[in-house]
C-alpha atoms as a PDB file:
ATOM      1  CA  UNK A   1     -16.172   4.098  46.043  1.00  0.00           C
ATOM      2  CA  UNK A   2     -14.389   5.900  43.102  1.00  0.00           C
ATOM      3  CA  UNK A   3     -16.640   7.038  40.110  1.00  0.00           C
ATOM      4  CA  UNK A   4     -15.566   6.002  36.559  1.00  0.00           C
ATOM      5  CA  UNK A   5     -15.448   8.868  34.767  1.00  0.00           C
ATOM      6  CA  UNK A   6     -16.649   8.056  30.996  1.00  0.00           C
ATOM      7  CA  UNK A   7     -14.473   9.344  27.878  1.00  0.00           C
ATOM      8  CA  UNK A   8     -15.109  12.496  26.368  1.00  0.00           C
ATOM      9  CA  UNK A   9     -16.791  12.544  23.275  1.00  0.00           C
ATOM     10  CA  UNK A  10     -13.630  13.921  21.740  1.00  0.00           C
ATOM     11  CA  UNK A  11     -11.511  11.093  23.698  1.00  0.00           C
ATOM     12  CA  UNK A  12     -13.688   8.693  21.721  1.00  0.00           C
ATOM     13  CA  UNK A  13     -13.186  10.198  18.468  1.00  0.00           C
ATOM     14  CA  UNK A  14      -9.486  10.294  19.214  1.00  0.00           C
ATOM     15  CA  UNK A  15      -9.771   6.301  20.199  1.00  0.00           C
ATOM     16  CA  UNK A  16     -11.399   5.689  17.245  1.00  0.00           C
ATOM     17  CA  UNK A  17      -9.265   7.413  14.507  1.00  0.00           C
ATOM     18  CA  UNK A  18      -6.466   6.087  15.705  1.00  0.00           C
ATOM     19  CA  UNK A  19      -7.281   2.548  15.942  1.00  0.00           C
ATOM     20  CA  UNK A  20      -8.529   2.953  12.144  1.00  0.00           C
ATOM     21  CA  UNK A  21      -5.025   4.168  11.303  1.00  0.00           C
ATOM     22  CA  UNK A  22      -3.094   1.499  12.988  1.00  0.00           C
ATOM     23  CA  UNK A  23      -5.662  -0.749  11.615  1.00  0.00           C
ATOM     24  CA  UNK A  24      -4.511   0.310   8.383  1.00  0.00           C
ATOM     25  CA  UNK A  25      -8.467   0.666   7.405  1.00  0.00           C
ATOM     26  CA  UNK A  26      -8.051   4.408   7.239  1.00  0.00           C
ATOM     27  CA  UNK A  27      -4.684   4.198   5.116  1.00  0.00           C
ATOM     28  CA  UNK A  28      -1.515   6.402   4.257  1.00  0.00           C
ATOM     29  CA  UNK A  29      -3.531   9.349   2.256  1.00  0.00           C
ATOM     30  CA  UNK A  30      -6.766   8.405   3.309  1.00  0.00           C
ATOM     31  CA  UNK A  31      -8.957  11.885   3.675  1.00  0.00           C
ATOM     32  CA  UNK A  32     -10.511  12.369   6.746  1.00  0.00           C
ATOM     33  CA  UNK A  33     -14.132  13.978   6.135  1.00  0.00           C
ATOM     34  CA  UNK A  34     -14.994  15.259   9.926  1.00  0.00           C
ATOM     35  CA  UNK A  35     -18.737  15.469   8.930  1.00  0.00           C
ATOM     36  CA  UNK A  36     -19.093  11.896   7.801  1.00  0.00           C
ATOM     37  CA  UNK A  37     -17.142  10.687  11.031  1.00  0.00           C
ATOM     38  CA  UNK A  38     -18.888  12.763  12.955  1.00  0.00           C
ATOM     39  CA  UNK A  39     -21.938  11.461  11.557  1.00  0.00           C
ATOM     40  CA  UNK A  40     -20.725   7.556  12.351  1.00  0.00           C
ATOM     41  CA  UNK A  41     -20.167   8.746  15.881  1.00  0.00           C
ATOM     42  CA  UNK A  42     -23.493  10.931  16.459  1.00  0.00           C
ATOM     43  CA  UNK A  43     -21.725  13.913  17.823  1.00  0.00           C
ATOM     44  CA  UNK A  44     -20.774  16.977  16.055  1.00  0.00           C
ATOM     45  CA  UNK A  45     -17.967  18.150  14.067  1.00  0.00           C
ATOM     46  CA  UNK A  46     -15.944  19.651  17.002  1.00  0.00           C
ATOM     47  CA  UNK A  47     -14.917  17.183  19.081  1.00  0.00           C
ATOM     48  CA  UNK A  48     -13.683  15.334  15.725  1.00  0.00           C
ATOM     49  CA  UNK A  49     -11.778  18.340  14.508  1.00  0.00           C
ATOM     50  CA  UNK A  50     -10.285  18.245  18.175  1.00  0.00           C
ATOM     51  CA  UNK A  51      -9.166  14.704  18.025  1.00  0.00           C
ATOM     52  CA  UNK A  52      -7.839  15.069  14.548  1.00  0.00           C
ATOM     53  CA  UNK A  53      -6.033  18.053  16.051  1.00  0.00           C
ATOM     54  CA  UNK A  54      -4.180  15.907  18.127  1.00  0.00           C
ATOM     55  CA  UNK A  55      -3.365  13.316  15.702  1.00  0.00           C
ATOM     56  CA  UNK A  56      -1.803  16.298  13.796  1.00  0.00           C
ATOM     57  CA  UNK A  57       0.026  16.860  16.615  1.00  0.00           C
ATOM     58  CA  UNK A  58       1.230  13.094  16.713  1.00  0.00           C
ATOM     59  CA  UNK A  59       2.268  13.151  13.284  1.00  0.00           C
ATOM     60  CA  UNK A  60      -0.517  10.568  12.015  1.00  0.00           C
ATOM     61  CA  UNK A  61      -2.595  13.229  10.216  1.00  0.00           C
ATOM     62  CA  UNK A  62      -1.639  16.029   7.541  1.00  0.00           C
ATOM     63  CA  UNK A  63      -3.742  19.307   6.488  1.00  0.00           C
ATOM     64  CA  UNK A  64      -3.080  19.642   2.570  1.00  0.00           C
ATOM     65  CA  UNK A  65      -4.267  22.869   1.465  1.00  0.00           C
ATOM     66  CA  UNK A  66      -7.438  22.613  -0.550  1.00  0.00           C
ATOM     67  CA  UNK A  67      -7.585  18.876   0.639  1.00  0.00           C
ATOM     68  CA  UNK A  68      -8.252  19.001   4.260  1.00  0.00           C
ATOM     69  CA  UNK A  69      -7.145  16.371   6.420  1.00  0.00           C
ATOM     70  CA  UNK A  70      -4.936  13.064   5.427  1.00  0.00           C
ATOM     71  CA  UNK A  71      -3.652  10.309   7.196  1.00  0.00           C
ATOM     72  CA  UNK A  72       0.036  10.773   6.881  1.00  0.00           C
ATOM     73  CA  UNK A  73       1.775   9.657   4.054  1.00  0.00           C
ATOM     74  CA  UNK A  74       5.081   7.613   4.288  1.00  0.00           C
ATOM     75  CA  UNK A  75       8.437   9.141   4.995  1.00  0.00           C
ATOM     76  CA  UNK A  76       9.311  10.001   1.349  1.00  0.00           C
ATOM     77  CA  UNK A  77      13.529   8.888   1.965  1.00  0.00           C
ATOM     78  CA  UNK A  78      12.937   5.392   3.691  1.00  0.00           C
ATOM     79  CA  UNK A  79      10.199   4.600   0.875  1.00  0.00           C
ATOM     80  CA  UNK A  80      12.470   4.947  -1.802  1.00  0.00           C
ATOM     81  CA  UNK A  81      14.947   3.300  -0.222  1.00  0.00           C
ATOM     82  CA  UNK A  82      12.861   0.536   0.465  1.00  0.00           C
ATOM     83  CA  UNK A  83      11.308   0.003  -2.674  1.00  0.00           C
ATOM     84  CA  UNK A  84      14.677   0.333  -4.813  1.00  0.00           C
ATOM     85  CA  UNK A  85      15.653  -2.094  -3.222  1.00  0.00           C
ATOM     86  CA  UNK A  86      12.891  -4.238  -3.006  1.00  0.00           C
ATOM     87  CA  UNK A  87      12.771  -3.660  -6.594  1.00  0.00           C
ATOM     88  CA  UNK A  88      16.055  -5.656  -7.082  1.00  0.00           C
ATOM     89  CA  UNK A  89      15.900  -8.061  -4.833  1.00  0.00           C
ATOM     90  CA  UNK A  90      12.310  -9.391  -5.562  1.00  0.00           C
ATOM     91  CA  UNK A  91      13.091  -8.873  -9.423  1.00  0.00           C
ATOM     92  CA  UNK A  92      16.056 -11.391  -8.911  1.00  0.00           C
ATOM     93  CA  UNK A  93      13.989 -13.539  -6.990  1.00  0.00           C
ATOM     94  CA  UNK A  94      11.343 -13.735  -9.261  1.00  0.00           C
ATOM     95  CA  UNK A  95      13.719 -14.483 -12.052  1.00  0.00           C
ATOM     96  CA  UNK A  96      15.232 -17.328 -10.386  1.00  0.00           C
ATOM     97  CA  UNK A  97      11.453 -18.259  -9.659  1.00  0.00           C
ATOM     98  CA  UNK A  98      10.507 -18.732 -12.915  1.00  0.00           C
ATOM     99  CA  UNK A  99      11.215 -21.922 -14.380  1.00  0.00           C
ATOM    100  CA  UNK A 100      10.048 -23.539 -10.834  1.00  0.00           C
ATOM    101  CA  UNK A 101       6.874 -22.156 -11.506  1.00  0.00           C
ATOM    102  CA  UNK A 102       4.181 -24.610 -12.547  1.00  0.00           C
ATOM    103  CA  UNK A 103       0.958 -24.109 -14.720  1.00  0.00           C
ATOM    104  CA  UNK A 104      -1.233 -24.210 -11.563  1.00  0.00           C
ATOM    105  CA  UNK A 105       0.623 -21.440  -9.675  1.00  0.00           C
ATOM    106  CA  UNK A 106       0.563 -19.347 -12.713  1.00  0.00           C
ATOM    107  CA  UNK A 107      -3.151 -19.575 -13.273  1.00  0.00           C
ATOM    108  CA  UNK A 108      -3.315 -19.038  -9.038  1.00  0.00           C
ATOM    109  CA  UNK A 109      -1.108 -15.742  -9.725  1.00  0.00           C
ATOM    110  CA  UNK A 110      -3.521 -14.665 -12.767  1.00  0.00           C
ATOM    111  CA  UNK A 111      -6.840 -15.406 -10.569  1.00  0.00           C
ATOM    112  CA  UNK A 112      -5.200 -12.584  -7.856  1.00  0.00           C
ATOM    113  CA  UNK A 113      -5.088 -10.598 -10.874  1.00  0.00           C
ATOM    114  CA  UNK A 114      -8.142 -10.651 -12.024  1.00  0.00           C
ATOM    115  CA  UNK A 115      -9.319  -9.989  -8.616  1.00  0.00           C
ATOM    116  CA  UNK A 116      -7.358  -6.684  -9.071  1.00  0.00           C
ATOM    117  CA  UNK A 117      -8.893  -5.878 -12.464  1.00  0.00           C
ATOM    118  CA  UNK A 118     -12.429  -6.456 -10.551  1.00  0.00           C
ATOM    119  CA  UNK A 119     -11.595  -4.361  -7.813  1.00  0.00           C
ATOM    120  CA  UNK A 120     -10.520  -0.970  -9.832  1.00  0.00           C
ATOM    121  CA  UNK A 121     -14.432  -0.583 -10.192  1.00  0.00           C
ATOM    122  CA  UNK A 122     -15.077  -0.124  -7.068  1.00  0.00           C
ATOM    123  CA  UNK A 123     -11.509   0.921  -5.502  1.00  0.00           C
ATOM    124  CA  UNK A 124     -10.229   0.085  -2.309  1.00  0.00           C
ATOM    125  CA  UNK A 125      -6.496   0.761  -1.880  1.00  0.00           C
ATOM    126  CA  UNK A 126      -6.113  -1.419   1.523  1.00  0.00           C
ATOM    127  CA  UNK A 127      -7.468  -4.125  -0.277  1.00  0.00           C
ATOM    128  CA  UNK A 128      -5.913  -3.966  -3.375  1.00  0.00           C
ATOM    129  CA  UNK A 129      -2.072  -3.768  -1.306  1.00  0.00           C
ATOM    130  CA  UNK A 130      -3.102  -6.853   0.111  1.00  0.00           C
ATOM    131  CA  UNK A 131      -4.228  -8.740  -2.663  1.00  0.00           C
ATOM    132  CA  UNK A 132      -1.377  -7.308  -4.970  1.00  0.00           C
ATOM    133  CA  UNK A 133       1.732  -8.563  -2.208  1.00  0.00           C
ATOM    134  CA  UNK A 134       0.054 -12.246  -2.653  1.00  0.00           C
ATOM    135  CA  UNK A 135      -0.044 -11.480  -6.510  1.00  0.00           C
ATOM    136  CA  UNK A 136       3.832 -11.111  -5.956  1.00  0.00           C
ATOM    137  CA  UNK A 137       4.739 -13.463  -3.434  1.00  0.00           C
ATOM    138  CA  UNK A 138       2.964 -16.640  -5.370  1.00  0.00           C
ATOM    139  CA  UNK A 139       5.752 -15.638  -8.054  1.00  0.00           C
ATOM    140  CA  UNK A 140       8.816 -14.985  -5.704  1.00  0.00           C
ATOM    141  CA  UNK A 141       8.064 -17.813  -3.505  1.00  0.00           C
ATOM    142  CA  UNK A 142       9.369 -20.512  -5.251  1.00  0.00           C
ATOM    143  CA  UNK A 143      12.983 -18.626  -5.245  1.00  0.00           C
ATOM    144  CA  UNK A 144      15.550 -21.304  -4.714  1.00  0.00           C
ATOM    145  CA  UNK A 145      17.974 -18.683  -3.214  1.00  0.00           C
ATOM    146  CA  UNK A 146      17.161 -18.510   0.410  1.00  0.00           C
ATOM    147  CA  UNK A 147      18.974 -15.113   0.999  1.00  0.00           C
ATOM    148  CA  UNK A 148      17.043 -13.663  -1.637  1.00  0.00           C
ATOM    149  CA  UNK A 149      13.987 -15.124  -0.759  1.00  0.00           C
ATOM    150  CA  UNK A 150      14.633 -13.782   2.849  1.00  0.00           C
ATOM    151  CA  UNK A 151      15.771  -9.922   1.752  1.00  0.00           C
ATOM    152  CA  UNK A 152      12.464  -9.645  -0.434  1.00  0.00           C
ATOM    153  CA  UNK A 153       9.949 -10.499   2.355  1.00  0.00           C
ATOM    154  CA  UNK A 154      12.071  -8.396   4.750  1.00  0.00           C
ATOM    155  CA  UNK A 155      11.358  -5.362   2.169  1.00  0.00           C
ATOM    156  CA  UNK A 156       8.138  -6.400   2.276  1.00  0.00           C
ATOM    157  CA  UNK A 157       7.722  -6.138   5.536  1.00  0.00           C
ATOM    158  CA  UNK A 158       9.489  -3.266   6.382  1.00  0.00           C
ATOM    159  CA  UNK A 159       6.917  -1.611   3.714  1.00  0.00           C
ATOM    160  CA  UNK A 160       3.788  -2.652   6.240  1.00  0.00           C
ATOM    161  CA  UNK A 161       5.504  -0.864   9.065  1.00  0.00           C
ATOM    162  CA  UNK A 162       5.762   2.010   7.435  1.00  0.00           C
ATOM    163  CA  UNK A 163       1.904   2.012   6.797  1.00  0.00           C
ATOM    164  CA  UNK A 164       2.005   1.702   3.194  1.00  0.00           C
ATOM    165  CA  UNK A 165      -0.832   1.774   0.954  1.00  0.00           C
ATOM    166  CA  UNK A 166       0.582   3.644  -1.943  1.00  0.00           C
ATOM    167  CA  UNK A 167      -2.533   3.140  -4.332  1.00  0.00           C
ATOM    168  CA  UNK A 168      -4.355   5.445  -1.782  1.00  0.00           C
ATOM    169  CA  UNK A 169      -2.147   7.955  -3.181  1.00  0.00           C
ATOM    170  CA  UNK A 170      -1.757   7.184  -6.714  1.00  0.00           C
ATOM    171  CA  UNK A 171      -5.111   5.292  -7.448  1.00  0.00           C
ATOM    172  CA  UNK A 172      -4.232   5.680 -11.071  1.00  0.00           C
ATOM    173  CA  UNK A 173      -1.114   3.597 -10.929  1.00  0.00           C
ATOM    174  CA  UNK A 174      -3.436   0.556 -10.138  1.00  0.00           C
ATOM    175  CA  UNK A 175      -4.660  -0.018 -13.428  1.00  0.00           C
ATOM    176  CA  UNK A 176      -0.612   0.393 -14.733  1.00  0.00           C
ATOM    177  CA  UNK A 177      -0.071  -2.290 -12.278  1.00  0.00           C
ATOM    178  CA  UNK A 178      -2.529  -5.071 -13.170  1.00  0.00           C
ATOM    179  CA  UNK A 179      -1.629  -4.474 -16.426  1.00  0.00           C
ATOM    180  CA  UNK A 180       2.052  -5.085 -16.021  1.00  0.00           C
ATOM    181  CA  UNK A 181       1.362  -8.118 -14.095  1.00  0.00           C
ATOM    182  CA  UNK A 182      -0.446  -9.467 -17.272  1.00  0.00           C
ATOM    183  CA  UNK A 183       2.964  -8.637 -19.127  1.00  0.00           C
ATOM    184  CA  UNK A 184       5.258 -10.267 -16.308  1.00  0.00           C
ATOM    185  CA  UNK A 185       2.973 -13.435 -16.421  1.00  0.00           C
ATOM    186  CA  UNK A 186       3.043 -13.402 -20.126  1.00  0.00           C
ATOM    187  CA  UNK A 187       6.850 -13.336 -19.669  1.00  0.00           C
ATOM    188  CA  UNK A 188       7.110 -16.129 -17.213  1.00  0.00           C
ATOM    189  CA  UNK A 189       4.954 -18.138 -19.590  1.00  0.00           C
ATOM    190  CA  UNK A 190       6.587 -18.164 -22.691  1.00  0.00           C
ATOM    191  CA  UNK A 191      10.173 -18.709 -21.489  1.00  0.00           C
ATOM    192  CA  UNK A 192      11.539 -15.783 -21.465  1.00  0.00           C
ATOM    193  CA  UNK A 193      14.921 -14.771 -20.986  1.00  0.00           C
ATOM    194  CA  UNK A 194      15.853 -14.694 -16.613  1.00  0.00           C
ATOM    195  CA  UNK A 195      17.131 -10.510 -16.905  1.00  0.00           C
ATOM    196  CA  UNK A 196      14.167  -9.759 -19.063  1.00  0.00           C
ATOM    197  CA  UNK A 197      11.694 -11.326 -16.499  1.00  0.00           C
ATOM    198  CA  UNK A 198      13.574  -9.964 -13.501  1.00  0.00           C
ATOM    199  CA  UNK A 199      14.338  -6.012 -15.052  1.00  0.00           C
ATOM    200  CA  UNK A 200      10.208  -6.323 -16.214  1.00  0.00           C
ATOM    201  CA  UNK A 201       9.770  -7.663 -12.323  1.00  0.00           C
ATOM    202  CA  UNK A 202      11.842  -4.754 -11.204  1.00  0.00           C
ATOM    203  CA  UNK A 203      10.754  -1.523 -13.239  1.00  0.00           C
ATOM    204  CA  UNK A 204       7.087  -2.609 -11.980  1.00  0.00           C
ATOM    205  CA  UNK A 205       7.816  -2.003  -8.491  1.00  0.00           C
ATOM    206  CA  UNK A 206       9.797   1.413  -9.570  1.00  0.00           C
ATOM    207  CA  UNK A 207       7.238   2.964 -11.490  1.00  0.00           C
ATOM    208  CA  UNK A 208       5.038   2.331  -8.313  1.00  0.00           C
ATOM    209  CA  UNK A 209       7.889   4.123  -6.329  1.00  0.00           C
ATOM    210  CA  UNK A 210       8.358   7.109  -9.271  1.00  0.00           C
ATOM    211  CA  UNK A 211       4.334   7.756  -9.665  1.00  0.00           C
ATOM    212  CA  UNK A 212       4.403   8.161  -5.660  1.00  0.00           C
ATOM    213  CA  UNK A 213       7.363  10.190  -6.035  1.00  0.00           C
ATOM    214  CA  UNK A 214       5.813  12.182  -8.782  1.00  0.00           C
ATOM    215  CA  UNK A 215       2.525  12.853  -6.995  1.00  0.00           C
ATOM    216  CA  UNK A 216       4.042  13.605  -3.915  1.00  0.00           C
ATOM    217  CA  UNK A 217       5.340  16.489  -5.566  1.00  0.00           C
ATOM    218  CA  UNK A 218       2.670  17.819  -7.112  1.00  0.00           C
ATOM    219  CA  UNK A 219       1.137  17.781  -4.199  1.00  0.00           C
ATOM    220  CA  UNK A 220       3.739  19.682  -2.149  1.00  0.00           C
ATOM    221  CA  UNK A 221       3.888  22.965  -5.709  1.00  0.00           C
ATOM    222  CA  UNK A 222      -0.091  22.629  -5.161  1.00  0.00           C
END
């Protein structure tokens, strides 16, 4: 009769990192304090360091000096790429949205908002992602171009598999962001003009991509 052989305690810290990460509850830039997980798993620090050793290894964790450990950011190149053009497709679509757009799915749209606004008190950057794509796709939805309507979610998609949660980067950016939804709303409300609903639709999702950019950077000199 064979004997099952239970995990190691650093096999179970492994397990359990990594099915946060995929999770997406321990998001890109999330900092890994070994003495608090350590703590959730009653063991010590060592077999955590080892398991975040090999998640280092597997590219899903980063050391940044002075930081410690990080769940690994985004590749920098394919999250430009992906939000420029996100940024033009969904402004277009959102645009076109706009005069299909009725009282009661602006006032839906503002009620995600303030559900933003709430949650800067008390951040969480995996929730706020989540709540701020169904900000977005109430006003792209209604887009009566279907290849538009089809490119955006694809970008928006192609964003969750590469992990993204840039507000756990950038928390500052959130407050520029539920801000400039108030504007686009405002925008969509009074009438205004298709390009200056779509370029306000589109610099919102580039000043996401240029304060990720920017701390990135900073990070990288530090």
């Amino acid at each position: 009769m064979s004997t099952v052989v239970a995990p190691s305690k650093s096999e179970r810290a492994y397990e359990y990192l990594s099915e946060r990460i995929s999770s997406g509850d321990y998001s890109p830039g999330y900092r890994l304090v070994l003495g608090t997980i350590a703590a959730e798993l009653a063991m010590s620090v060592v077999p955590v360091r080892e398991a975040v050793r090999r998640l280092e290894a597997e590219g899903l964790v980063t050391f940044e000096k002075n930081v410690g450990a990080r769940v690994t950011l985004v590749d920098e190149s394919e999250y430009v790429f992906t939000m420029q053009t996100l940024g033009l497709v969904e402004g277009a679509a959102t645009a076109l949205s706009a005069p299909l757009l009725t009282p009661a799915q602006l006032d839906a749209a503002n009620q995600v908002n303030d559900r933003l606004q709430d949650l800067l008190e008390h951040f969480d950057p995996h929730v706020f992602t989540v709540l701020n794509q169904q900000f977005h796709s109430l006003l792209y939805e209604p887009c009566p171009n279907p290849h538009i309507l089809d490119l955006v979610q694809r970008g928006w998609g192609r964003l969750g598999r590469l992990r993204d949660t840039t507000f756990a980067f950038v928390p500052g950016r959130a407050q520029h962001s539920v801000e400039e939804h108030v504007e686009i709303l405002d925008l969509i409300r009074t009438g205004a003009d298709p390009l200056e609903i779509e370029l306000a639709a589109r610099n919102h999702r580039w000043r996401t991509m240029d304060a990720f950019i920017a701390a990135r950077h900073e990070n990288k000199e530090n």
